[in-house]
Protein backbone atom coordinates (compact mmCIF):
# COMPACT_ATOMS: atom_id res chain seq x y z
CA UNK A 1 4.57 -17.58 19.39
CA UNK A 2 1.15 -16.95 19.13
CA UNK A 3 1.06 -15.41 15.34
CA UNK A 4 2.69 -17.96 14.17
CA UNK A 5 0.29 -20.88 16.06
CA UNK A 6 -2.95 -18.82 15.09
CA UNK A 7 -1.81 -18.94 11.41
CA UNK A 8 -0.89 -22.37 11.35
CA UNK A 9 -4.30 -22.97 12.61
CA UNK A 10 -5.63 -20.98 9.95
CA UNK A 11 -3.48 -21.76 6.86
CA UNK A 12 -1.70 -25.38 8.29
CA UNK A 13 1.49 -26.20 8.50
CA UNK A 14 3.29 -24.83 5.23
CA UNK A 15 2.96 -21.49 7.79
CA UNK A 16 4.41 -23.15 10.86
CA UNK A 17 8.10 -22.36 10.09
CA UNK A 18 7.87 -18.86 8.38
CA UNK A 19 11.38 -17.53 6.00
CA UNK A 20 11.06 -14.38 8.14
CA UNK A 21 8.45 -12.82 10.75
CA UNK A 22 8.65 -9.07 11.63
CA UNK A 23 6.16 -7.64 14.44
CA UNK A 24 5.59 -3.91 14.99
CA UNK A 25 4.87 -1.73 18.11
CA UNK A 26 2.72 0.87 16.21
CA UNK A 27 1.65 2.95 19.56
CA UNK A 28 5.97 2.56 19.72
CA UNK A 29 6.51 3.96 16.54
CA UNK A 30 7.12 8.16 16.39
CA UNK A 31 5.51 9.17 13.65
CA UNK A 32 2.12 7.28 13.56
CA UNK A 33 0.85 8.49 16.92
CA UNK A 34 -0.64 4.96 17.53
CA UNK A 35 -1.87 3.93 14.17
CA UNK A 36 -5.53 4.15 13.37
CA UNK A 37 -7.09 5.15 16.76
CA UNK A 38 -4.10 6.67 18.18
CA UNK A 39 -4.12 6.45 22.12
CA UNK A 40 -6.77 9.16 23.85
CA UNK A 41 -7.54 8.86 27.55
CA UNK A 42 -10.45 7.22 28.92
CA UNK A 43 -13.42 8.81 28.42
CA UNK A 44 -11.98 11.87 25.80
CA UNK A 45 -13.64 10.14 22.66
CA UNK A 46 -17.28 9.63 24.91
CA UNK A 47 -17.27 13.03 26.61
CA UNK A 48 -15.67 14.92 23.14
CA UNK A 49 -16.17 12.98 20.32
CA UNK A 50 -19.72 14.26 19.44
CA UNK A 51 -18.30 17.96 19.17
CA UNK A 52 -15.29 17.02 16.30
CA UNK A 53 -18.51 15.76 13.92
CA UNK A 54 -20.60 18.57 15.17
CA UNK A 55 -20.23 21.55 11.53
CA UNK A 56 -19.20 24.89 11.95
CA UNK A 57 -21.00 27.17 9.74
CA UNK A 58 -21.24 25.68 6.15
CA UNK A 59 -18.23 23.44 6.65
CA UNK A 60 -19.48 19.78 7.53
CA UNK A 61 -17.07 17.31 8.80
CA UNK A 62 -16.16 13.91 7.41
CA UNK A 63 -13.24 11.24 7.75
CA UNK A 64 -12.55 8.18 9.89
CA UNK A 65 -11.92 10.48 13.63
CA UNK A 66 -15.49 11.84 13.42
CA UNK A 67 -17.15 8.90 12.76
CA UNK A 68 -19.43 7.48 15.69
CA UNK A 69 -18.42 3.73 15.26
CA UNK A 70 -14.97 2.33 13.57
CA UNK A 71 -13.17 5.37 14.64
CA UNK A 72 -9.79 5.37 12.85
CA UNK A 73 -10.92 2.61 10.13
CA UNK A 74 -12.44 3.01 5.92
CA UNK A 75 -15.76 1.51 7.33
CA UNK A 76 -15.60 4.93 9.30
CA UNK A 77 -14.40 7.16 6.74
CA UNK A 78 -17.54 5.69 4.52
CA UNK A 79 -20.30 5.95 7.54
CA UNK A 80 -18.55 9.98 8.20
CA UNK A 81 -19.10 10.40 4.48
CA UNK A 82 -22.78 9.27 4.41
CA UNK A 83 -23.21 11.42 7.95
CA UNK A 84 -22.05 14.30 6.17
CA UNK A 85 -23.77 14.04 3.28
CA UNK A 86 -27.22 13.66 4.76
CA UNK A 87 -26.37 16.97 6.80
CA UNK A 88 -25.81 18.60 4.08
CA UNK A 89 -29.09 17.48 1.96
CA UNK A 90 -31.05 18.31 5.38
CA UNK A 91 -29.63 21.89 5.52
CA UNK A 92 -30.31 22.86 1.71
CA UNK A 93 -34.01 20.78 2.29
């Protein structure tokens, strides 16, 4: 299993023979969607993603899906935040 042998490499062998091991399908599972990024044809998030960050009127978007890089992930949520928050300083200037 290759968990298990990448973890013994990290960690040695008190890892090799885990008590119990479970392993997930996320994109399997109904109510996530597909965890984090979720699973969007090719080319959607290149040829759309620009207009779910784009604001509408005084409203100014931020979270993890309208982030240009680490879609789905905090690092995302924090770079959306900062994008956000610089749009708005720009608009009141």
């Amino acid at each position: 299993m290759a968990v298990i042998a990448e973890l013994t490499r990290l960690f040695g062998d008190p890892v090799r023979k885990p008590e119990l091991y479970r392993e997930k399908s996320w994109g399997e599972d109904p109510y996530c969607r597909g965890a984090d990024g979720g699973y969007w044809s090719p080319r959607v998030w290149t040829t759309y993603g620009h207009a779910i960050r784009e604001p509408h009127g005084l409203v100014h978007w931020a979270g993890t899906k309208t982030s240009a890089v680490w879609n789905g992930k905090m690092q995302a949520a924090l770079l959306a935040g900062e994008r956000a928050a610089a749009e708005v300083i720009d608009r009141l200037g």
